[in-house]
Protein backbone atom coordinates (compact mmCIF):
# COMPACT_ATOMS: atom_id res chain seq x y z
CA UNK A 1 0.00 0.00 0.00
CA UNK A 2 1.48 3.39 -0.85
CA UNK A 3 2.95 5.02 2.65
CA UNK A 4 0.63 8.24 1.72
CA UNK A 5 -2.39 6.71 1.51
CA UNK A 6 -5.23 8.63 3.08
CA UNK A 7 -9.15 7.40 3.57
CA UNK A 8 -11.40 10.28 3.98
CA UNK A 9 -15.08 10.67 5.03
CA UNK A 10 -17.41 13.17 4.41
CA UNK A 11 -20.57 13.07 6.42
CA UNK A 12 -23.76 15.22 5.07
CA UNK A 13 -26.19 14.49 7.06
CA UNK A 14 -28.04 17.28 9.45
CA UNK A 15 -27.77 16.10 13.02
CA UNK A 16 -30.24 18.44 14.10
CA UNK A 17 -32.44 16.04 12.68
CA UNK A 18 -32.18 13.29 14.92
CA UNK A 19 -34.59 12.24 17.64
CA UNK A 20 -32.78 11.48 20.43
CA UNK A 21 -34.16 11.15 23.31
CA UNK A 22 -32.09 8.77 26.08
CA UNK A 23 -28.60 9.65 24.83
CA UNK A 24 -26.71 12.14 23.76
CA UNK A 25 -25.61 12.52 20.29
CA UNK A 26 -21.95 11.85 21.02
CA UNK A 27 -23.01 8.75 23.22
CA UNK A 28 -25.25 7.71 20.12
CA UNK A 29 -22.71 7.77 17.69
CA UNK A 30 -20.27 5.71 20.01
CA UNK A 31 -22.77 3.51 20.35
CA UNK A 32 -22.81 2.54 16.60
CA UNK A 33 -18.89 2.87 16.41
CA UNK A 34 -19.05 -0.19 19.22
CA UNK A 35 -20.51 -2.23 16.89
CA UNK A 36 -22.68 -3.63 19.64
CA UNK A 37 -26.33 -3.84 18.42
CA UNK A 38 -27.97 -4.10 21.18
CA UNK A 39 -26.26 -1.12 22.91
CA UNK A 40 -27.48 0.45 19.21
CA UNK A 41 -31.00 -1.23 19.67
CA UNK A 42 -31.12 0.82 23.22
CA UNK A 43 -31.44 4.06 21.57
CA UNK A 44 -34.82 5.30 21.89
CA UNK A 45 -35.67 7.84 19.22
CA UNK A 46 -35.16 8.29 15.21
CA UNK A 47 -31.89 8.95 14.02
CA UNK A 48 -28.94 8.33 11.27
CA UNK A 49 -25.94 8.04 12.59
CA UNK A 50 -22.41 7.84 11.43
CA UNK A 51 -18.90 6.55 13.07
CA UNK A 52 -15.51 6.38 12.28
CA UNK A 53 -12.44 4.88 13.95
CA UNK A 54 -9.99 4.78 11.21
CA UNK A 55 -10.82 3.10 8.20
CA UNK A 56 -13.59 1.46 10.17
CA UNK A 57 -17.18 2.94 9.81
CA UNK A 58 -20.26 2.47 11.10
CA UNK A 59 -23.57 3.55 10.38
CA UNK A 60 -27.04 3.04 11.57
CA UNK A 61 -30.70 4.44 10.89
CA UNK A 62 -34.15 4.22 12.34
CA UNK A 63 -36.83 3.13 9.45
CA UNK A 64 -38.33 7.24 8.94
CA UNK A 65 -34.69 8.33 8.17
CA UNK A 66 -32.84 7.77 4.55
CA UNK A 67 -29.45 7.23 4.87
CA UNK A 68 -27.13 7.01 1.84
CA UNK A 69 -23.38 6.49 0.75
CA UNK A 70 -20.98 6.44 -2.03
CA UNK A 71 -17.60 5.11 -2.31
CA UNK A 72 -15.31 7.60 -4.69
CA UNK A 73 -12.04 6.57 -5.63
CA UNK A 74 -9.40 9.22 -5.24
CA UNK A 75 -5.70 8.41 -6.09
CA UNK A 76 -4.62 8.93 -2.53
CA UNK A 77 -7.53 6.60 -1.27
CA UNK A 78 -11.07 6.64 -1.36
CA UNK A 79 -13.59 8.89 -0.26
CA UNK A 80 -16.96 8.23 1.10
CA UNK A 81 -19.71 10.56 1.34
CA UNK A 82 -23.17 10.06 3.38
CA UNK A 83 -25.87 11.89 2.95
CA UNK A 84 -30.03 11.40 3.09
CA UNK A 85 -30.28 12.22 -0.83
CA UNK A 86 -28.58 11.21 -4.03
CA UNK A 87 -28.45 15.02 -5.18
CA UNK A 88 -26.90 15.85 -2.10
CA UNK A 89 -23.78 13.29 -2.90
CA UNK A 90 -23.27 13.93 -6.25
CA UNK A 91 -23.32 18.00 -5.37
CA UNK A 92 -20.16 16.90 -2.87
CA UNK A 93 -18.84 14.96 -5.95
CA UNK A 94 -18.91 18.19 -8.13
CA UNK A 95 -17.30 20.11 -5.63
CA UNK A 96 -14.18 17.76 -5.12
CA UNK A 97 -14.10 16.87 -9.19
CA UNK A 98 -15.29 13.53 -8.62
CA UNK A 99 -18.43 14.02 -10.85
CA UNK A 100 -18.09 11.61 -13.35
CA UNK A 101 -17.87 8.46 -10.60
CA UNK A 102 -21.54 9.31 -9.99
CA UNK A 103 -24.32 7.61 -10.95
CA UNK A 104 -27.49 6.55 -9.23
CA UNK A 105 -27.35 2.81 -9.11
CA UNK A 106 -23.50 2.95 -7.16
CA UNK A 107 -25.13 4.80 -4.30
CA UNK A 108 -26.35 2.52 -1.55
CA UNK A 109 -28.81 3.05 1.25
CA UNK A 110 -27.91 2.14 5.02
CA UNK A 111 -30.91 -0.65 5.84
CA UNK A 112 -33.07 0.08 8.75
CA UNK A 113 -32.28 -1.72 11.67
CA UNK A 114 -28.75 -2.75 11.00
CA UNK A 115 -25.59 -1.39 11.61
CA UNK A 116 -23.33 -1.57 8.06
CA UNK A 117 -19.50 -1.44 8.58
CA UNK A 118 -17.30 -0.51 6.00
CA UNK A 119 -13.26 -1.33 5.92
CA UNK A 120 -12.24 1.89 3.70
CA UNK A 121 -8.71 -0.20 3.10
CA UNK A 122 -8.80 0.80 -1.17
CA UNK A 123 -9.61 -1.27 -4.04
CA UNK A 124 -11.10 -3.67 -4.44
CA UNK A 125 -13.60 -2.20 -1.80
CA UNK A 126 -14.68 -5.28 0.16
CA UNK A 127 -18.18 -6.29 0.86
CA UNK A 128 -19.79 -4.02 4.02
CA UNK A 129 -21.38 -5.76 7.03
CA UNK A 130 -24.48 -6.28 7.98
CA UNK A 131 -26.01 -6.72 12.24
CA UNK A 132 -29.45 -7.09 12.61
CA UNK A 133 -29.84 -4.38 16.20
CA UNK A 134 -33.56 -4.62 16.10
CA UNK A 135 -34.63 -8.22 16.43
CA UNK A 136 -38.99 -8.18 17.41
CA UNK A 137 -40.19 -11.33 19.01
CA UNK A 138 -42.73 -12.30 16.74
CA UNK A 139 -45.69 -14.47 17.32
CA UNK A 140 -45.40 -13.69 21.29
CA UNK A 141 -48.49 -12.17 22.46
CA UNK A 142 -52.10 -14.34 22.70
CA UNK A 143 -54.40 -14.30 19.93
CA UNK A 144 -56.62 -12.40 22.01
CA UNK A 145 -57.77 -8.88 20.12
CA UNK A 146 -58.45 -7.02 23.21
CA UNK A 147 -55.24 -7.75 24.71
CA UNK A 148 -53.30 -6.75 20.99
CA UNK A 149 -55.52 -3.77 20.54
CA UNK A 150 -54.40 -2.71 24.13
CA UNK A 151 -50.75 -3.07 23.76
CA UNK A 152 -50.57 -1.94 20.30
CA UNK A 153 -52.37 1.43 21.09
CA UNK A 154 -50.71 2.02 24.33
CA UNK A 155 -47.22 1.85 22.30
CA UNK A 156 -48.75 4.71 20.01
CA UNK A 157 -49.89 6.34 22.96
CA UNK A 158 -46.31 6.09 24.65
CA UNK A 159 -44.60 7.56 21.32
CA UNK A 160 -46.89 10.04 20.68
CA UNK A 161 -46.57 11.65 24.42
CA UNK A 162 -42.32 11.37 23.82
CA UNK A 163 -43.04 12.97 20.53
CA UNK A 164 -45.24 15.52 22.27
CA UNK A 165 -42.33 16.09 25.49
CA UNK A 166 -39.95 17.03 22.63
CA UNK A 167 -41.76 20.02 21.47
CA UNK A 168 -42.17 23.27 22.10
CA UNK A 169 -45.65 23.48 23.62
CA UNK A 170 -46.58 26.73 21.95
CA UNK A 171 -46.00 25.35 18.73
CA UNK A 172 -48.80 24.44 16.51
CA UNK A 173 -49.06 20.23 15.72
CA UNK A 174 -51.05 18.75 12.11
CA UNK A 175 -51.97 15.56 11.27
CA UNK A 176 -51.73 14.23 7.36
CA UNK A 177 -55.84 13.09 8.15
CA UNK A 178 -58.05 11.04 5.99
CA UNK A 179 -60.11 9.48 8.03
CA UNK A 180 -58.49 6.42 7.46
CA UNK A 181 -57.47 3.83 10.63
CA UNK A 182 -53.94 4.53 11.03
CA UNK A 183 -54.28 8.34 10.17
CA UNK A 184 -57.73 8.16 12.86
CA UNK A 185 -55.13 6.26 15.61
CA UNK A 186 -52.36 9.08 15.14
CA UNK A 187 -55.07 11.80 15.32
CA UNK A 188 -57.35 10.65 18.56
CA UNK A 189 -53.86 9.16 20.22
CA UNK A 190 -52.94 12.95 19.88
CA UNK A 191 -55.53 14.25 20.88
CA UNK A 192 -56.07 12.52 23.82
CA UNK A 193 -52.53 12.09 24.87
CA UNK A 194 -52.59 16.53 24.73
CA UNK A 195 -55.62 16.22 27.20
CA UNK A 196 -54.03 13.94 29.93
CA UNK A 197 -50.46 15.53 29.75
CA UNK A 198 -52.47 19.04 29.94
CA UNK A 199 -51.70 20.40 26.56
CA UNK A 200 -54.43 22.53 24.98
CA UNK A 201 -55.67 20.66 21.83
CA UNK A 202 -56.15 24.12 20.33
CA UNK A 203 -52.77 23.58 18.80
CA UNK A 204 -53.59 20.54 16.92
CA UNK A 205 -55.52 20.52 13.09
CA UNK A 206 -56.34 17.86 11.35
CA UNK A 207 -55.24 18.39 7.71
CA UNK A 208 -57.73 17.11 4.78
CA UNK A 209 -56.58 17.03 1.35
CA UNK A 210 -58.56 17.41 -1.69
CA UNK A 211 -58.14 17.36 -5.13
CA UNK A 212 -61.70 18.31 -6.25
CA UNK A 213 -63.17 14.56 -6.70
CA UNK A 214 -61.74 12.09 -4.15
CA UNK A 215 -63.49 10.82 -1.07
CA UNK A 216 -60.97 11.57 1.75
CA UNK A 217 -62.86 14.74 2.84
CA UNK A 218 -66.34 13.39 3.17
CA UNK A 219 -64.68 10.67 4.80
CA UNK A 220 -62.58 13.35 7.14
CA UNK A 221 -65.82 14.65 8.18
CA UNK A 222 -67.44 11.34 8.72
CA UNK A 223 -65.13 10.63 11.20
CA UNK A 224 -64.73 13.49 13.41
CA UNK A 225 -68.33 15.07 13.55
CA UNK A 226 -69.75 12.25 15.56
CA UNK A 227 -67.00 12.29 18.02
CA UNK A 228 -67.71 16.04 18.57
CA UNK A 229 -64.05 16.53 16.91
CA UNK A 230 -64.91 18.35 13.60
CA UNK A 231 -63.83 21.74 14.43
CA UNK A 232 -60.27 20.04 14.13
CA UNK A 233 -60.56 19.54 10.15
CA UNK A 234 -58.96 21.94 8.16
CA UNK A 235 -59.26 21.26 3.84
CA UNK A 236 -56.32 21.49 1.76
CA UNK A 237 -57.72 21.72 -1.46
CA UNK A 238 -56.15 22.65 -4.45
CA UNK A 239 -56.28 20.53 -8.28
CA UNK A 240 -55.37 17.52 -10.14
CA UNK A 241 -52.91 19.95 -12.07
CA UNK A 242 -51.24 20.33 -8.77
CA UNK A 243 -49.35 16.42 -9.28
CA UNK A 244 -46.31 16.66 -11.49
CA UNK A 245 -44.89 13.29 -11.99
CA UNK A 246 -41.56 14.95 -12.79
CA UNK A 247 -41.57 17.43 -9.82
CA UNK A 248 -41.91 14.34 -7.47
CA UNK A 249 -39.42 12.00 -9.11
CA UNK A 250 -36.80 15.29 -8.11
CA UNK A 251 -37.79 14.75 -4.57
CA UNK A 252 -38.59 11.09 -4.36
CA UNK A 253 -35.51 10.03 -6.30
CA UNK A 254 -37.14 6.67 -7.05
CA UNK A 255 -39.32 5.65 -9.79
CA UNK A 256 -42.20 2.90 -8.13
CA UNK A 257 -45.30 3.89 -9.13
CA UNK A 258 -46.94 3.72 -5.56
CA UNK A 259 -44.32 5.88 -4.15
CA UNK A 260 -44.51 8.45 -6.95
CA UNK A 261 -48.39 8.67 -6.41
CA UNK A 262 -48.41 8.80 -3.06
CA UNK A 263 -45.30 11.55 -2.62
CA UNK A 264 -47.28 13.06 -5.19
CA UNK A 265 -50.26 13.64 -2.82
CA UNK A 266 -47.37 14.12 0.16
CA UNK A 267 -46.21 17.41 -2.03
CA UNK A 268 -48.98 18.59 -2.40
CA UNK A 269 -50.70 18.54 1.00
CA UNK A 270 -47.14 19.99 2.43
CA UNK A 271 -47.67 22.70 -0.30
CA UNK A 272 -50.60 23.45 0.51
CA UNK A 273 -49.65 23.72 4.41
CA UNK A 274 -46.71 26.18 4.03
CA UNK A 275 -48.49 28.67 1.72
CA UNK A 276 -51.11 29.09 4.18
CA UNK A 277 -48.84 28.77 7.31
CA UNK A 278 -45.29 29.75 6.51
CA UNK A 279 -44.13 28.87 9.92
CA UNK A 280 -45.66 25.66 10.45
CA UNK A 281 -43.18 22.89 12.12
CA UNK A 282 -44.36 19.97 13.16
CA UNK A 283 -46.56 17.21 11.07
CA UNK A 284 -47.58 13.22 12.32
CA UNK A 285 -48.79 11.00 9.76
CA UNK A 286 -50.20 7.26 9.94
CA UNK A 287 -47.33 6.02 7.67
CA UNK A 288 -46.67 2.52 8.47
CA UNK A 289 -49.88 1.05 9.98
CA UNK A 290 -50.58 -0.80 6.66
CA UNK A 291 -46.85 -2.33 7.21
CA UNK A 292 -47.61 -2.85 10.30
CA UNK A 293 -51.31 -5.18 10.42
CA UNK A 294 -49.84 -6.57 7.28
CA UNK A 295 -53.03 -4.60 5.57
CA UNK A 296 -51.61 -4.54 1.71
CA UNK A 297 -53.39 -6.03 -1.30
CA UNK A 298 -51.67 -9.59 -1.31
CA UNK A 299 -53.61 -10.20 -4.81
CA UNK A 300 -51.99 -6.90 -6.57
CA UNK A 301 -48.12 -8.67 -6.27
CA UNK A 302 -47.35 -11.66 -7.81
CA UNK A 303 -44.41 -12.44 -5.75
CA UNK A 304 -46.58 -12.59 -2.77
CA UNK A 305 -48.65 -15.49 -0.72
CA UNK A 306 -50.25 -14.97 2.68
CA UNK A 307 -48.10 -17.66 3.58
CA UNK A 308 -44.87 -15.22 2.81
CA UNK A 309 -46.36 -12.27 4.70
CA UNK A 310 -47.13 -13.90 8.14
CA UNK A 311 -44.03 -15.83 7.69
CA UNK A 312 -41.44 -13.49 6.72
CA UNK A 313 -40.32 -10.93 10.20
CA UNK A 314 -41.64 -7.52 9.07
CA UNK A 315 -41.88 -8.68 5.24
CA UNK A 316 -43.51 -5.00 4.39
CA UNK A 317 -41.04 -2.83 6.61
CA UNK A 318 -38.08 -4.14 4.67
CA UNK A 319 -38.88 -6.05 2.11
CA UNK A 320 -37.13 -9.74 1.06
CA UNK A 321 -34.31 -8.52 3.66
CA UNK A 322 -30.31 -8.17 3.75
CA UNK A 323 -28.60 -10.77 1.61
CA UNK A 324 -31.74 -12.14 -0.41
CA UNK A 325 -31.43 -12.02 -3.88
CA UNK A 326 -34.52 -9.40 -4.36
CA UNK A 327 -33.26 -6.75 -1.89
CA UNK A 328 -32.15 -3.74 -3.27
CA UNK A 329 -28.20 -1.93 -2.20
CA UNK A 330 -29.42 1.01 -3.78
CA UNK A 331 -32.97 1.70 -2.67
CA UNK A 332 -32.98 -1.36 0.52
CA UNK A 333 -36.55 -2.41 0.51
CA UNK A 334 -39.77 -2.72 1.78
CA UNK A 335 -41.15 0.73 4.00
CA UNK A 336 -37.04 1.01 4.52
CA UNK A 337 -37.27 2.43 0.79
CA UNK A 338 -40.52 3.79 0.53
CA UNK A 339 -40.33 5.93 3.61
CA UNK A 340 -39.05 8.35 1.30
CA UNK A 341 -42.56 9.29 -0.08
CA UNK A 342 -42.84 10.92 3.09
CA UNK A 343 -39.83 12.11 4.51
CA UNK A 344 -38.93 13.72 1.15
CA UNK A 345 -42.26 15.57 0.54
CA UNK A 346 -41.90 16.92 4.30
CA UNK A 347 -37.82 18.18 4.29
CA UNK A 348 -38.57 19.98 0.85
CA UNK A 349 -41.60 22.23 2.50
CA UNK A 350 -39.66 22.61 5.80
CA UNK A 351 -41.80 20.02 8.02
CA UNK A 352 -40.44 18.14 10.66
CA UNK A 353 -42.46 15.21 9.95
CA UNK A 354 -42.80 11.75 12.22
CA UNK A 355 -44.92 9.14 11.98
CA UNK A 356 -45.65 7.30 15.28
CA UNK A 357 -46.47 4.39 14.11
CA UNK A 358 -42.88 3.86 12.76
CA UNK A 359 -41.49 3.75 16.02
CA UNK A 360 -39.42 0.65 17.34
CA UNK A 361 -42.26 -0.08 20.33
CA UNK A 362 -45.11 0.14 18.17
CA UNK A 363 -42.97 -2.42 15.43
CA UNK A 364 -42.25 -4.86 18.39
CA UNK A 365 -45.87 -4.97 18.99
CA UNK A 366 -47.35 -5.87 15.84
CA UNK A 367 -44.60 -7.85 15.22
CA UNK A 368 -45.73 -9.62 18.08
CA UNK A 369 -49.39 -10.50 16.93
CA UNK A 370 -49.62 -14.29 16.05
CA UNK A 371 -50.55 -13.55 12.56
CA UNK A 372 -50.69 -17.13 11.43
CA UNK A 373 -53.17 -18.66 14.92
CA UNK A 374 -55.54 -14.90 13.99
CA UNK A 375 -56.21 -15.70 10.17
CA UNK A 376 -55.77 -19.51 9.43
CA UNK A 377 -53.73 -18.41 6.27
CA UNK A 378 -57.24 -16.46 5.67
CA UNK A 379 -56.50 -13.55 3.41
CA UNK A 380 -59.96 -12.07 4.03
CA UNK A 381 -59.36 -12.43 7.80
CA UNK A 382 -56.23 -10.48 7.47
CA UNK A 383 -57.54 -7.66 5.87
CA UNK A 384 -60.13 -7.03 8.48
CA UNK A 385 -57.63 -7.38 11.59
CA UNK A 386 -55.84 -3.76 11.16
CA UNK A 387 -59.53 -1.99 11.53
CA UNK A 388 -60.40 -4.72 14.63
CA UNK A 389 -57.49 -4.17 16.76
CA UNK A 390 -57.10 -0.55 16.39
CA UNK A 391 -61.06 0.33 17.12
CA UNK A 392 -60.94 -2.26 20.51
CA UNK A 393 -57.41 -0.70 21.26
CA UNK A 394 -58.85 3.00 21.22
CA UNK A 395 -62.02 1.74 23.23
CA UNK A 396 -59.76 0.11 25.86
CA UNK A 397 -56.85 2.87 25.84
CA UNK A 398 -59.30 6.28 25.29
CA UNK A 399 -62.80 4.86 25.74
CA UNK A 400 -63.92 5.90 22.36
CA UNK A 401 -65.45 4.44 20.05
CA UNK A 402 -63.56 5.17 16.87
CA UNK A 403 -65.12 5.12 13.35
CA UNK A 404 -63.55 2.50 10.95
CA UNK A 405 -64.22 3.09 7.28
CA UNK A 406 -62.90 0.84 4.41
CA UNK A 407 -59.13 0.96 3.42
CA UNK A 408 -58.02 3.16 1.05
CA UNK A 409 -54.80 4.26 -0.12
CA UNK A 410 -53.75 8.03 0.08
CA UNK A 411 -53.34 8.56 -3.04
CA UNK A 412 -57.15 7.26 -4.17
CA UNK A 413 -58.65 9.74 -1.43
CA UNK A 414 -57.79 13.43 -2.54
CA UNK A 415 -58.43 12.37 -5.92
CA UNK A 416 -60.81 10.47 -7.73
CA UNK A 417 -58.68 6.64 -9.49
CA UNK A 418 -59.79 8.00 -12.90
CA UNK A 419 -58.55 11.74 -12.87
CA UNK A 420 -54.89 9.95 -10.42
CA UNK A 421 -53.98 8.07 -13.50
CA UNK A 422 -54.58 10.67 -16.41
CA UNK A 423 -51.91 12.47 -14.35
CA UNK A 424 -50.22 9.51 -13.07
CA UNK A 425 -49.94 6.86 -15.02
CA UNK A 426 -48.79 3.32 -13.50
CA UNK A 427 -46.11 3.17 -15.65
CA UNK A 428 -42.48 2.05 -13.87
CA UNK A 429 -40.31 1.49 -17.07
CA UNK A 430 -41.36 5.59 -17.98
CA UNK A 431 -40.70 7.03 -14.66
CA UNK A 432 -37.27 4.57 -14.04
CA UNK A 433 -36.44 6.40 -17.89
CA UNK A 434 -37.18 9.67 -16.95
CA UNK A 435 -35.40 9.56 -13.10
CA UNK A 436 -32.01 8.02 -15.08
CA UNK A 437 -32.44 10.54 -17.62
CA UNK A 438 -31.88 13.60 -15.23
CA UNK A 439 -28.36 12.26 -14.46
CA UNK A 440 -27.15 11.30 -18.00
C-alpha cells in the first residue's frame, strides 16, 4: 500500500435532525462505532448516525430516516460521502471533481435496523457488514384482540406523548388526516394524549386534502363530527394539475409507481400547508400502519402469498431482507425504501415530519401479533384485523369508540382513481427512464 495513503469521510447528514431522546448525540454515535447492536438497539428515538475509527465505519438508521453512501475513488484513497439524498452526494462529488464516478445505481442506502460497517482499506472495496440491532419477538403475544388492541395502542400512545415532550408546547401540531385507521389512531392518540399531559388541543388541526373529486374529505368529516371533533378539520384543497410526476421523481428520487403517487399527494398537502402557514413545524402522519397489520393487497403482487407475509419478520417494513437475492443496495426495501414518499415531501416544505407508528415499540408490537393462529392463512381475515385491533385498542386505551371506514390508499382519497392516473400513469419502465435521464 502506498505510505501516503489517506481514507477520507465526508458526512452530510443534518444532526439536528435526529430524535434522540435517552442519549446524547456523542453517546449515540459511540454507540454505533461499538458495533454492539444491542447497545445500538437501546437508543430510543429516530436517528442516522455515522462513526468512524480509522478506516472502520459504522452507520445506523431508524426506518423514517434515509441514509445514503458512495464510495469515490481518489488516487490517494477513497472517499466516502453520506448523505439522506442522491443530489446531495453527487453535489459533494462536483465540488471535489469527482463528478463523473456518480451515478445513481452505485449509491447505496444504510438498511433500517442494521448497523453496516465498512473497511475503507482501497480497491477492491470489500463487501460491508451487515447486524441485525432490532430483532422483534414475533408471534409472542395471545391471539386475544383485546389484549393486541391494548398493547398496540398504548405503544402509540407512549410515542406520541415522547413525541409531544420534545416540542415546544406553543408550537402548533397537524396531522396528514383522511379518516383512514392509522391516520384516525395518530389523530385521537394525539388528541387525547394533549388532554391527559395538559396540553391545549387548540394547537392541533387535522389536515384534509382534496383534489376536487376524491373521497378523503367526506370521509374526514365522517369521522370526526360524531366524536364532537370536527372543528379540528382543516381542507387542503387545491387541483389535479397540482401532481407533477416529474416534480416528485426530483424529490422522491425513485421511480415505483406507488411511491410516486403517493409523494405526489405528500407534495402537495405539504404545499398546501406552508403557503397558508409559513411557519408551520411539526406534522404526524399514519405512515406505516398498513406495514404494520400486514393490511396490503396480497392479490396486486405476484411475488406474494399470505403464507410469505405472516411468515417473513416484518416482510412489508423491509422487504425480502439483507442478503436475499430481491433486496435492493441502492434503494434497501420494503417501508425502509418507501419511507421516502414521506420524509422527502416533508424536508422539501420545511416540516419536521414523524410518523408514530414507525417507532421501534409500536414495530415490536405488531410484530408480536400471532398472525398465522388470527387468520388460518385467511387472506380475508387479514384484511379485516388492522380496523379490529385498532377500534378495541382506542375503546380500551381512550374509551372511544372510533369510526372505521374501508381501506383506502392516500393517493385514491384526494383524488378520484380516474382523474390519479390521467396524471399519473402506472407506468415504472417511464418514470425509471425519466429519473435516469436527469443524471445522464
Amino acid at each position: 500500500m502506498h505510505p501516503e495513503y489517506v481514507e477520507r469521510v465526508v458526512n452530510l447528514l443534518d444532526p439536528s435532525l435526529n430524535r434522540l431522546r435517552n442519549v446524547s448525540q456523542a453517546e449515540a454515535v459511540e454507540r454505533v462505532l461499538s458495533g454492539d447492536a444491542a447497545r445500538v438497539a437501546e437508543i430510543d428515538g429516530s436517528f442516522a448516525l455515522l462513526a468512524r475509527d480509522g478506516k472502520t465505519v459504522r452507520m445506523a438508521r431508524s426506518l423514517d430516516r434515509p441514509m445514503r453512501y458512495f464510495l469515490a475513488k481518489r488516487a490517494e484513497g477513497p472517499a466516502l460521502i453520506v448523505a439522506d439524498r442522491m443530489d446531495a452526494i453527487l453535489a459533494q462529488l462536483v465540488r471535489e471533481g469527482l463528478a463523473d464516478q456518480f451515478h445513481p445505481s452505485y449509491t447505496r442506502m444504510v438498511p433500517a435496523h442494521y448497523v453496516v460497517e465498512i473497511q475503507l482499506i482501497g480497491c477492491p472495496d470489500p463487501d460491508p457488514v451487515y447486524t441485525r440491532y432490532f430483532n422483534p419477538l414475533p408471534n409472542s403475544l395471545p391471539a386475544d384482540l383485546d389484549v393486541i388492541g391494548h398493547q398496540y395502542i398504548g405503544a402509540l400512545a407512549d410515542e406520541i406523548g415522547k413525541v409531544l415532550g420534545t416540542i415546544d408546547p406553543k408550537e402548533p401540531i397537524g396531522v396528514a388526516f383522511s379518516g383512514g385507521v392509522d391516520s384516525g389512531a395518530v389523530f385521537l392518540a394525539t388528541y387525547f394524549q394533549m388532554r391527559r399531559l395538559g396540553m391545549s388541543p387548540s394547537r392541533l388541526k387535522a389536515f384534509t386534502l382534496n383534489l376536487g373529486d376524491g373521497p378523503d374529505l367526506a370521509q374526514a368529516r365522517g369521522f370526526l363530527e360524531p366524536l364532537g371533533l370536527g372543528l379540528f378539520l382543516e381542507e387542503i384543497s387545491g387541483t389535479p394539475d397540482d401532481l407533477n410526476p416529474s416534480e416528485t421523481l426530483r424529490v422522491l428520487e425513485d421511480y415505483k409507481p406507488l411511491d410516486v403517487e403517493c409523494g405526489s399527494m405528500a407534495l402537495a398537502l405539504c404545499r398546501g400547508i406552508r403557503a397558508r402557514y409559513p411557519e408551520w413545524r411539526h406534522l404526524l402522519d399514519g405512515d406505516g400502519g398498513d406495514e404494520n397489520l400486514k393490511d396490503y393487497p396480497i392479490e396486486e403482487n405476484p411475488e406474494l402469498t399470505i403464507r410469505s407475509v405472516v411468515h417473513n419478520l416484518m416482510l412489508y417494513h423491509e422487504g425480502w431482507g439483507v442478503g436475499r437475492i430481491k433486496h435492493s443496495l441502492t434503494y434497501s426495501g420494503g417501508l425502509s425504501r418507501g419511507y421516502v414518499r414521506t420524509y422527502a415531501p416533508a424536508r422539501r416544505h420545511g416540516f419536521e415530519g414523524h410518523s408514530p407508528l414507525m417507532s421501534r415499540g409500536v414495530m415490536a408490537v405488531s410484530e408480536a401479533i400471532p398472525f398465522i393462529e388470527l387468520t388460518r392463512y385467511d387472506v380475508p381475515t387479514l384484511y379485516s384485523l388492522k380496523g379490529e385491533v385498532v377500534r378495541r385498542g382506542m375503546k380500551q386505551v381512550f374509551g372511544v369508540d372510533m369510526p372505521v371506514f374501508e381501506k383506502r390508499r392516500f393517493q385514491h382519497g384526494a383524488i378520484s382513481r380516474e382523474t390519479l392516473r390521467q396524471r399519473l400513469p402506472a407506468q415504472e419502465a417511464r418514470y425509471r427512464r425519466e429519473f435516469l435521464a436527469m443524471y445522464s
